[in-house]
PDB file of N, CA and C in Angstrom:
ATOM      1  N   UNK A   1       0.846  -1.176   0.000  1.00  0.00           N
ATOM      2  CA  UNK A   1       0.000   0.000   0.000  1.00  0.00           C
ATOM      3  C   UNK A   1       0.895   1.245   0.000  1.00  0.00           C
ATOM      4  N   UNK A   2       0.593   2.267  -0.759  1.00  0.00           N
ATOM      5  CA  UNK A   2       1.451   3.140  -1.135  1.00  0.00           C
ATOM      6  C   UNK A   2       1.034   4.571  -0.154  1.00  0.00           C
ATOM      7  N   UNK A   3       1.726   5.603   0.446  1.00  0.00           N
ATOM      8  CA  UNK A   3       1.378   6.236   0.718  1.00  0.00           C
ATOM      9  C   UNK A   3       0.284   7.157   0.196  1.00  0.00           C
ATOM     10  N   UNK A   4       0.203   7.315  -0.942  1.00  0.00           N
ATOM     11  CA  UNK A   4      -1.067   8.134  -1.538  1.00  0.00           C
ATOM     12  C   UNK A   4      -2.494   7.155  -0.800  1.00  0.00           C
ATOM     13  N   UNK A   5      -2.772   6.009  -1.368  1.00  0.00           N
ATOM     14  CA  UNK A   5      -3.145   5.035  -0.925  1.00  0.00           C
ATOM     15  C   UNK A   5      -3.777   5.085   0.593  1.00  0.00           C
ATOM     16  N   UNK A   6      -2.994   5.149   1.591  1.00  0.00           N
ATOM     17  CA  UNK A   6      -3.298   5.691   3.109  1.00  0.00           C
ATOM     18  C   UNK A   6      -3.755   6.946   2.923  1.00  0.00           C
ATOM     19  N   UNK A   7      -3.134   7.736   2.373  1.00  0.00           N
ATOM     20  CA  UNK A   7      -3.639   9.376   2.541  1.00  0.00           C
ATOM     21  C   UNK A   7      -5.407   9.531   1.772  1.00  0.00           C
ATOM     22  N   UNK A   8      -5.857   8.472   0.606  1.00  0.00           N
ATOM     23  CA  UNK A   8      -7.052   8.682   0.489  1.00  0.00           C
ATOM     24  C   UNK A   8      -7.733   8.115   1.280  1.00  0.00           C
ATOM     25  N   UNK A   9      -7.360   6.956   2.113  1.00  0.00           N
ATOM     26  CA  UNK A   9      -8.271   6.249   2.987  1.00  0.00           C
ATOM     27  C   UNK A   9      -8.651   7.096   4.477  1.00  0.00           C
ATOM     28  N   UNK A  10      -7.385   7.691   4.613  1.00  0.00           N
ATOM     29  CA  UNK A  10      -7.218   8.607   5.637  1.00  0.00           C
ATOM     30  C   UNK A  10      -8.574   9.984   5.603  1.00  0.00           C
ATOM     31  N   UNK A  11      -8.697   9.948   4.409  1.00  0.00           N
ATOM     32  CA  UNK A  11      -9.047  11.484   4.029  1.00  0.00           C
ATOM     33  C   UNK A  11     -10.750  10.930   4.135  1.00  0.00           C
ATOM     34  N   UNK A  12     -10.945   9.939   3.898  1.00  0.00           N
ATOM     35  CA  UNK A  12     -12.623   9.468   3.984  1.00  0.00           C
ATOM     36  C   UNK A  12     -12.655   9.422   5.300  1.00  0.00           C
ATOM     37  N   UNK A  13     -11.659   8.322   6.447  1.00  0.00           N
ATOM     38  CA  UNK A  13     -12.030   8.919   7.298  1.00  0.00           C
ATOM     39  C   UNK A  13     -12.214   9.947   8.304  1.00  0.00           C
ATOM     40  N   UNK A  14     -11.194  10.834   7.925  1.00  0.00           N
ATOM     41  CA  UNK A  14     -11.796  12.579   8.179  1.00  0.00           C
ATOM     42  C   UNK A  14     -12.770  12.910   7.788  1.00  0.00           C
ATOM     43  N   UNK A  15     -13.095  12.444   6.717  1.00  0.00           N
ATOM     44  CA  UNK A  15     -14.565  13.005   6.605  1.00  0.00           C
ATOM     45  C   UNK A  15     -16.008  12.665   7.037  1.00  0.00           C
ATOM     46  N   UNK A  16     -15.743  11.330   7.403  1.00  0.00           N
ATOM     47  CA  UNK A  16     -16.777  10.813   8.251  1.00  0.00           C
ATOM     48  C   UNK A  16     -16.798  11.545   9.530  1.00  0.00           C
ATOM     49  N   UNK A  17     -15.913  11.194  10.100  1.00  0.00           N
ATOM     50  CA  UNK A  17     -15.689  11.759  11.575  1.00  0.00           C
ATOM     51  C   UNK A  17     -16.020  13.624  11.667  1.00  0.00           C
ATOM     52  N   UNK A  18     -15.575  14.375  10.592  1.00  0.00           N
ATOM     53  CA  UNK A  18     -15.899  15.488  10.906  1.00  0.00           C
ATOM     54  C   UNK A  18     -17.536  15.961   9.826  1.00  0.00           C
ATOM     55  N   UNK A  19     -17.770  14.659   9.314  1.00  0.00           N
ATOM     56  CA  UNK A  19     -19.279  14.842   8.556  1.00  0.00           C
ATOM     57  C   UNK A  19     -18.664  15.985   7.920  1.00  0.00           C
ATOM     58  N   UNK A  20     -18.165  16.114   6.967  1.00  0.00           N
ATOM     59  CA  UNK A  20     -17.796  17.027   6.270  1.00  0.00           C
ATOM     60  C   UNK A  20     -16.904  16.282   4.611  1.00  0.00           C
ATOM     61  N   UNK A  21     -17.671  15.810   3.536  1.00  0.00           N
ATOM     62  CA  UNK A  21     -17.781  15.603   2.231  1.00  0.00           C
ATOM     63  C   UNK A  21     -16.358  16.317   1.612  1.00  0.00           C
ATOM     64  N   UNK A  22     -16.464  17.917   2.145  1.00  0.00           N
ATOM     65  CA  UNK A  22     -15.352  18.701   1.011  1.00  0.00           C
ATOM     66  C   UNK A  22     -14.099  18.660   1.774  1.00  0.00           C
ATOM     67  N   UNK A  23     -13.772  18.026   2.981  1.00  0.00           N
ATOM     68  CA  UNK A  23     -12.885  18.180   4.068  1.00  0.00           C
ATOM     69  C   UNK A  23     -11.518  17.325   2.943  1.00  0.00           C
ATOM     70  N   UNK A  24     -10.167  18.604   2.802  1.00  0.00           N
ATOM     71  CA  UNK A  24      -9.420  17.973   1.963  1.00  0.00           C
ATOM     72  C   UNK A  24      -7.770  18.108   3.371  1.00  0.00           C
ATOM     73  N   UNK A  25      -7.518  17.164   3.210  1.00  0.00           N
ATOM     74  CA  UNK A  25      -6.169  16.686   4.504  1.00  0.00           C
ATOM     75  C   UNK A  25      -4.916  16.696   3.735  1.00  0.00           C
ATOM     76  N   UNK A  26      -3.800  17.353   3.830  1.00  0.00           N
ATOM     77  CA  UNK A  26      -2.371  16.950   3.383  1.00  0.00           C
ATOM     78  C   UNK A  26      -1.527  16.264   4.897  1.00  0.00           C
ATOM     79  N   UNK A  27      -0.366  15.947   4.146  1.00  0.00           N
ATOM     80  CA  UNK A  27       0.370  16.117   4.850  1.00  0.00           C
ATOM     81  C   UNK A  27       0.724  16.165   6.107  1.00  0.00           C
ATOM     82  N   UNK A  28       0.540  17.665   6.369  1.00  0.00           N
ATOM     83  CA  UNK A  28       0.730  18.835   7.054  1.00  0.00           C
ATOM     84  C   UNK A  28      -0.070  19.048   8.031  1.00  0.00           C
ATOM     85  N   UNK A  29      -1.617  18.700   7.542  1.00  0.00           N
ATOM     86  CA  UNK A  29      -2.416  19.135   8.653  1.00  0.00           C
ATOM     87  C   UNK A  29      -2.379  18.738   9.710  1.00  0.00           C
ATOM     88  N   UNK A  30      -2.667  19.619  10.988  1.00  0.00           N
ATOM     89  CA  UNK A  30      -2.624  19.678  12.049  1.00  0.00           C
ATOM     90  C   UNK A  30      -4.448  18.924  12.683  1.00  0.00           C
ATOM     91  N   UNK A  31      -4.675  19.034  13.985  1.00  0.00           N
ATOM     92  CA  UNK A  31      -5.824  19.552  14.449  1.00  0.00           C
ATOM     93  C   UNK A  31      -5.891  21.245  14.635  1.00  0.00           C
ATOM     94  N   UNK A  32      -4.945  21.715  14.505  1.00  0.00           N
ATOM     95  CA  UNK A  32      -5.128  23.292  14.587  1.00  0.00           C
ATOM     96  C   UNK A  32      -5.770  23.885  13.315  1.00  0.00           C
ATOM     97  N   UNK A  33      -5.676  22.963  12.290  1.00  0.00           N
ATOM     98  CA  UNK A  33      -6.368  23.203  10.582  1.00  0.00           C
ATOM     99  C   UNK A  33      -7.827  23.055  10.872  1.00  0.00           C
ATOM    100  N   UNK A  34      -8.391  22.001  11.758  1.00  0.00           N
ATOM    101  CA  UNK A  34      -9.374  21.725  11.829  1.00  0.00           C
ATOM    102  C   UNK A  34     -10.247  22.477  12.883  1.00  0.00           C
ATOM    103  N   UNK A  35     -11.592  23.279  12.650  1.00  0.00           N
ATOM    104  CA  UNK A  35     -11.815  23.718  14.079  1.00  0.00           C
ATOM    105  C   UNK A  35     -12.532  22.576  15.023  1.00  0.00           C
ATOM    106  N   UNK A  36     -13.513  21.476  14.586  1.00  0.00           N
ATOM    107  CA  UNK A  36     -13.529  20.646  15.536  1.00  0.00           C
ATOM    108  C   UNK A  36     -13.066  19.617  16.015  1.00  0.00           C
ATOM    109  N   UNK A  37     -11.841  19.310  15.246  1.00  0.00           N
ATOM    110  CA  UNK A  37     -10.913  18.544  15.700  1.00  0.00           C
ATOM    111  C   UNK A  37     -10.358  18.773  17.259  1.00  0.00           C
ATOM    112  N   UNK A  38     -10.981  18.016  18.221  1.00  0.00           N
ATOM    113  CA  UNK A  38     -11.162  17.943  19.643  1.00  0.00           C
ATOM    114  C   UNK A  38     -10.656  16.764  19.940  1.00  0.00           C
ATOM    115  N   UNK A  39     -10.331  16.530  21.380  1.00  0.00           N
ATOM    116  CA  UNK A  39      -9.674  15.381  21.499  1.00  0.00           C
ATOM    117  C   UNK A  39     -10.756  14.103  21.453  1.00  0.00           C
ATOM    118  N   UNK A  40     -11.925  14.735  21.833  1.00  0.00           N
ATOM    119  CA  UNK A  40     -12.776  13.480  21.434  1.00  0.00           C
ATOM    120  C   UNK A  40     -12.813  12.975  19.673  1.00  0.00           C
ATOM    121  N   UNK A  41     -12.636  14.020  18.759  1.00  0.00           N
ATOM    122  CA  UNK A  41     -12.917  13.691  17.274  1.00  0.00           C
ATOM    123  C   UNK A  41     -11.158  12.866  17.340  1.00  0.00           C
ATOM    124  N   UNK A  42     -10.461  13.178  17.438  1.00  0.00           N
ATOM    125  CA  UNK A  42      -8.748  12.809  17.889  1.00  0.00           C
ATOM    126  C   UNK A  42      -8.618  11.171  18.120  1.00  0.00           C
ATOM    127  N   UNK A  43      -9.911  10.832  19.218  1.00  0.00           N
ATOM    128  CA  UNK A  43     -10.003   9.330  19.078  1.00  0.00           C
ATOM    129  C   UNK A  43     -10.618   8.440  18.119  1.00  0.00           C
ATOM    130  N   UNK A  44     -11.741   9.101  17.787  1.00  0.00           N
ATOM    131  CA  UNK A  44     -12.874   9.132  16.641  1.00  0.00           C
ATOM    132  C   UNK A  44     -11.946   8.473  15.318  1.00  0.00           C
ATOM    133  N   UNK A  45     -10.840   9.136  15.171  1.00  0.00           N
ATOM    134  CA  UNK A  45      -9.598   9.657  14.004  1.00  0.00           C
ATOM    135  C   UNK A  45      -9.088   7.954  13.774  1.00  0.00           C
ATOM    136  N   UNK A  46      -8.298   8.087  15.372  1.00  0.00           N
ATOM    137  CA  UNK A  46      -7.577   7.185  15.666  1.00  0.00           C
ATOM    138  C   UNK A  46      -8.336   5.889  15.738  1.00  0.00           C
ATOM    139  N   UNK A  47      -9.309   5.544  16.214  1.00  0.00           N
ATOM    140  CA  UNK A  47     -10.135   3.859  15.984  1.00  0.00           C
ATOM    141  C   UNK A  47     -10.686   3.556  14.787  1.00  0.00           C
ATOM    142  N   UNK A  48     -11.046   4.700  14.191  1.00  0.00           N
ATOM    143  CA  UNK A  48     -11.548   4.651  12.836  1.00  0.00           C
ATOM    144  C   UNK A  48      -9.929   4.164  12.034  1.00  0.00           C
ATOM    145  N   UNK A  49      -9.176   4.372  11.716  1.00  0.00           N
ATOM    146  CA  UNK A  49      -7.745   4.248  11.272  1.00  0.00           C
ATOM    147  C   UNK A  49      -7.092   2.490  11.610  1.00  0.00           C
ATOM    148  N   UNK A  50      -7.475   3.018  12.669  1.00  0.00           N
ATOM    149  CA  UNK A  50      -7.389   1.685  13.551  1.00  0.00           C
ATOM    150  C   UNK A  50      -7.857   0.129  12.535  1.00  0.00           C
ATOM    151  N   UNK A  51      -9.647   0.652  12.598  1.00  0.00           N
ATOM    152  CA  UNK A  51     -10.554  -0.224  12.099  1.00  0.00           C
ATOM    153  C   UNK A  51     -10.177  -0.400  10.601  1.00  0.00           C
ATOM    154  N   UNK A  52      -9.822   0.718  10.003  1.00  0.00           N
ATOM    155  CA  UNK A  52      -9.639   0.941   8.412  1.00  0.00           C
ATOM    156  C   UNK A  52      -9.131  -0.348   8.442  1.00  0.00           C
ATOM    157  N   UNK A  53      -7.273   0.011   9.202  1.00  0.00           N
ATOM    158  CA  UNK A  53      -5.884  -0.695   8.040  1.00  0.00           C
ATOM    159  C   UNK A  53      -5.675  -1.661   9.385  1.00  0.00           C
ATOM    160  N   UNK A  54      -6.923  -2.428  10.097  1.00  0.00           N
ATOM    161  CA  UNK A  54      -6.453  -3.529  10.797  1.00  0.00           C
ATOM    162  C   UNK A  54      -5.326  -3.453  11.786  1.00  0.00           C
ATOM    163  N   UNK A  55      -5.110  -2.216  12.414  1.00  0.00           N
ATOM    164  CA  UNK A  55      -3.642  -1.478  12.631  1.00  0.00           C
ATOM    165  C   UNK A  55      -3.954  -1.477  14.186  1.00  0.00           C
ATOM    166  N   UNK A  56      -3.257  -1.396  15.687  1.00  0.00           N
ATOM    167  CA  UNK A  56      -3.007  -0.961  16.751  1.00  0.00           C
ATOM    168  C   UNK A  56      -2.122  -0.341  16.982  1.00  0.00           C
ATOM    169  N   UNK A  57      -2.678   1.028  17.486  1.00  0.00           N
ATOM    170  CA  UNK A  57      -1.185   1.859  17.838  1.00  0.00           C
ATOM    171  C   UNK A  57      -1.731   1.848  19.534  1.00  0.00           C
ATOM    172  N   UNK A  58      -0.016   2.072  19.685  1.00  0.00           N
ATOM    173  CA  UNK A  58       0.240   2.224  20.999  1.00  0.00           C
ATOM    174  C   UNK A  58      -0.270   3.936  21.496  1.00  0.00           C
ATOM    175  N   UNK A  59      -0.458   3.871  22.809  1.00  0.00           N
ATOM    176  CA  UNK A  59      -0.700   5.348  22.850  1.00  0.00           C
ATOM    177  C   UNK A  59       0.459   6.145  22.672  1.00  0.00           C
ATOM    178  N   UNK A  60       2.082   5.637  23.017  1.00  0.00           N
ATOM    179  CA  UNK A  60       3.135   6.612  23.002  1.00  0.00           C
ATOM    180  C   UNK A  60       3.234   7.169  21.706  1.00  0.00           C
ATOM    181  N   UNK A  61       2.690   6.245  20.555  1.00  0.00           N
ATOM    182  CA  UNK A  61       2.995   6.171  19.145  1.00  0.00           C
ATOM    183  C   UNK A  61       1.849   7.307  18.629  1.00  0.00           C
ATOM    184  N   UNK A  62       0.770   7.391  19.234  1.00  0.00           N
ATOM    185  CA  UNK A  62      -0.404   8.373  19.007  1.00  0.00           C
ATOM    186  C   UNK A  62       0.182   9.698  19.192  1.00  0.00           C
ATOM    187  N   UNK A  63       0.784   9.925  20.917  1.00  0.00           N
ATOM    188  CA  UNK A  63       0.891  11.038  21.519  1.00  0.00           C
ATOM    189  C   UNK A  63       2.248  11.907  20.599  1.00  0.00           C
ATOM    190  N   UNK A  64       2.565  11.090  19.947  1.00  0.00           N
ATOM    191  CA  UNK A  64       4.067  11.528  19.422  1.00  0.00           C
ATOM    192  C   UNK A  64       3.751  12.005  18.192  1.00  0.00           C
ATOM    193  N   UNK A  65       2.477  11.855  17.496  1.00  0.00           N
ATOM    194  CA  UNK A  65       2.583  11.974  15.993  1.00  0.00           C
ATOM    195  C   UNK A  65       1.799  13.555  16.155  1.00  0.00           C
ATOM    196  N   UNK A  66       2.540  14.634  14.876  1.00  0.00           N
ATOM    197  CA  UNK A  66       2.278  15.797  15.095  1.00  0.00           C
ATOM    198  C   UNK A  66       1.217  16.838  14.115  1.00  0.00           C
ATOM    199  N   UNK A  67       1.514  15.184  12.960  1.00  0.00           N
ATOM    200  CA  UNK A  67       0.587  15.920  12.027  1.00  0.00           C
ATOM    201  C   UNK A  67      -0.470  14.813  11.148  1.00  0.00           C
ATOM    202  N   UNK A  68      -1.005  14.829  10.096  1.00  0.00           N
ATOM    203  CA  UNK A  68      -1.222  13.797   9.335  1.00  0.00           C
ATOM    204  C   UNK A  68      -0.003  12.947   8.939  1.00  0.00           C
ATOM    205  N   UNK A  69       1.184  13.589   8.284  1.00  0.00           N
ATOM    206  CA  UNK A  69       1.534  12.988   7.511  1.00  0.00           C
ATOM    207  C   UNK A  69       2.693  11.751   8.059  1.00  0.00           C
ATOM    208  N   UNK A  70       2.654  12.297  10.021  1.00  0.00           N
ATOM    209  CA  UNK A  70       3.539  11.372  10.455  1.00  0.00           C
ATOM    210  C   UNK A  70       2.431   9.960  10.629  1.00  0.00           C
ATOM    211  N   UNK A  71       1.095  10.598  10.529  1.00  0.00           N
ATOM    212  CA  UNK A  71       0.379   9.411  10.954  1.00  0.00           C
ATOM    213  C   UNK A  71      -0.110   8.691   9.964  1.00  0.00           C
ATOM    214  N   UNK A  72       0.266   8.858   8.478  1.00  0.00           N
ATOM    215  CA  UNK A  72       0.544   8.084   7.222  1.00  0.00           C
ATOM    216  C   UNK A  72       2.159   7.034   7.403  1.00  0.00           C
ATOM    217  N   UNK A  73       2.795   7.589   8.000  1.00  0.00           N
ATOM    218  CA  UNK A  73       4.005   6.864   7.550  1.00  0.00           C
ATOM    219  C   UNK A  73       4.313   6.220   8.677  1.00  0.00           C
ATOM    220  N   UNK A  74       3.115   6.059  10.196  1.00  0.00           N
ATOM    221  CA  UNK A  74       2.858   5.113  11.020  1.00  0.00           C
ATOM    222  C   UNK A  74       2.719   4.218  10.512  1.00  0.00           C
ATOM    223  N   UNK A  75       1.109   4.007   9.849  1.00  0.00           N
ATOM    224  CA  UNK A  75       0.248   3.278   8.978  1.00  0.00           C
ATOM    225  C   UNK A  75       1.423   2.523   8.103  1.00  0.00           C
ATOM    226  N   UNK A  76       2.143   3.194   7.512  1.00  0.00           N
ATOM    227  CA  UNK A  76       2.974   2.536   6.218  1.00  0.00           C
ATOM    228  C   UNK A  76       4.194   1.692   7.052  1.00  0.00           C
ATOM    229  N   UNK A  77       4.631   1.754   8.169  1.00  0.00           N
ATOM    230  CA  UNK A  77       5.595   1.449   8.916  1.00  0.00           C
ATOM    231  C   UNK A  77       5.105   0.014   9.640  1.00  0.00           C
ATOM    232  N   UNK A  78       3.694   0.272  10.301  1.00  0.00           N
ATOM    233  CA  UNK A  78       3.190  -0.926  10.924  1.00  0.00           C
ATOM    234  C   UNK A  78       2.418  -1.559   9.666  1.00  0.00           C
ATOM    235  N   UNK A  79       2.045  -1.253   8.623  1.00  0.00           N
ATOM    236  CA  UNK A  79       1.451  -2.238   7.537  1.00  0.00           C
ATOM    237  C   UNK A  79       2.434  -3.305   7.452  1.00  0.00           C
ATOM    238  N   UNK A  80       3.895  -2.719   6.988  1.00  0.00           N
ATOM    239  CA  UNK A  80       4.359  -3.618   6.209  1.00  0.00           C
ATOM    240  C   UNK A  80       5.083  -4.508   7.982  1.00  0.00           C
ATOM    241  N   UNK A  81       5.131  -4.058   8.822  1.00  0.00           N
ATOM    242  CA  UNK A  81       5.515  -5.114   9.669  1.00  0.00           C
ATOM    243  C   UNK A  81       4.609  -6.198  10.045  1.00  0.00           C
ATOM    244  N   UNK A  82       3.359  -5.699  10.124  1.00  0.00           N
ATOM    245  CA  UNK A  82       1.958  -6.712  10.250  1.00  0.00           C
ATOM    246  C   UNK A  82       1.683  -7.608   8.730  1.00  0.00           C
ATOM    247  N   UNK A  83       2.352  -7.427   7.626  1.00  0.00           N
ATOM    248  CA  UNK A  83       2.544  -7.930   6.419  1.00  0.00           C
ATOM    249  C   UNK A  83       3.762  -8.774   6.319  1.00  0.00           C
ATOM    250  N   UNK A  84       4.538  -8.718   7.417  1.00  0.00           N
ATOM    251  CA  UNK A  84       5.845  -9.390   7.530  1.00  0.00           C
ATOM    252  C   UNK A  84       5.716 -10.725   8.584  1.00  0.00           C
ATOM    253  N   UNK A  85       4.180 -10.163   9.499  1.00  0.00           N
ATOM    254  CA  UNK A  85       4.348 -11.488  10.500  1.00  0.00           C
ATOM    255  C   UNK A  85       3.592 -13.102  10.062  1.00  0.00           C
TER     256      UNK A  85
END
């Protein structure tokens, strides 16, 4: 799975979670991009992601990531190790 790949799957589920259709995510984005991005939508983010790519993150691994795009190249990091076991 290629990073673009995560970043569209990623981007549906932002948009579920913030019910918002035109909601477009790089990179980059923060929760500071988002205005209701709250720590409750934050978990919302994270189980949904979770559920997507079959994935468990640790919480240290959550608390550490700063933007989207570190939390694409989580996804791409634990895919291919959960593809390795």
């Amino acid at each position: 799975m290629t990073e673009d790949d995560i970043m569209a799957k990623l981007t549906d589920i932002f948009r579920e979670v913030f019910d918002d259709d035109t909601l477009v995510i790089t990179p980059e984005t923060t929760a500071d991009d988002i205005p209701r991005w709250d720590s409750f939508n934050h978990i919302n983010i994270i189980v949904g992601t979770e559920m997507r790519f079959g994935l468990r993150f640790q919480t240290a691994e959550v608390e550490a990531l700063k933007n989207v795009g570190e939390l694409v190249k989580l996804i791409a990091a634990k895919s291919v190790r959960s593809s390795m076991a």
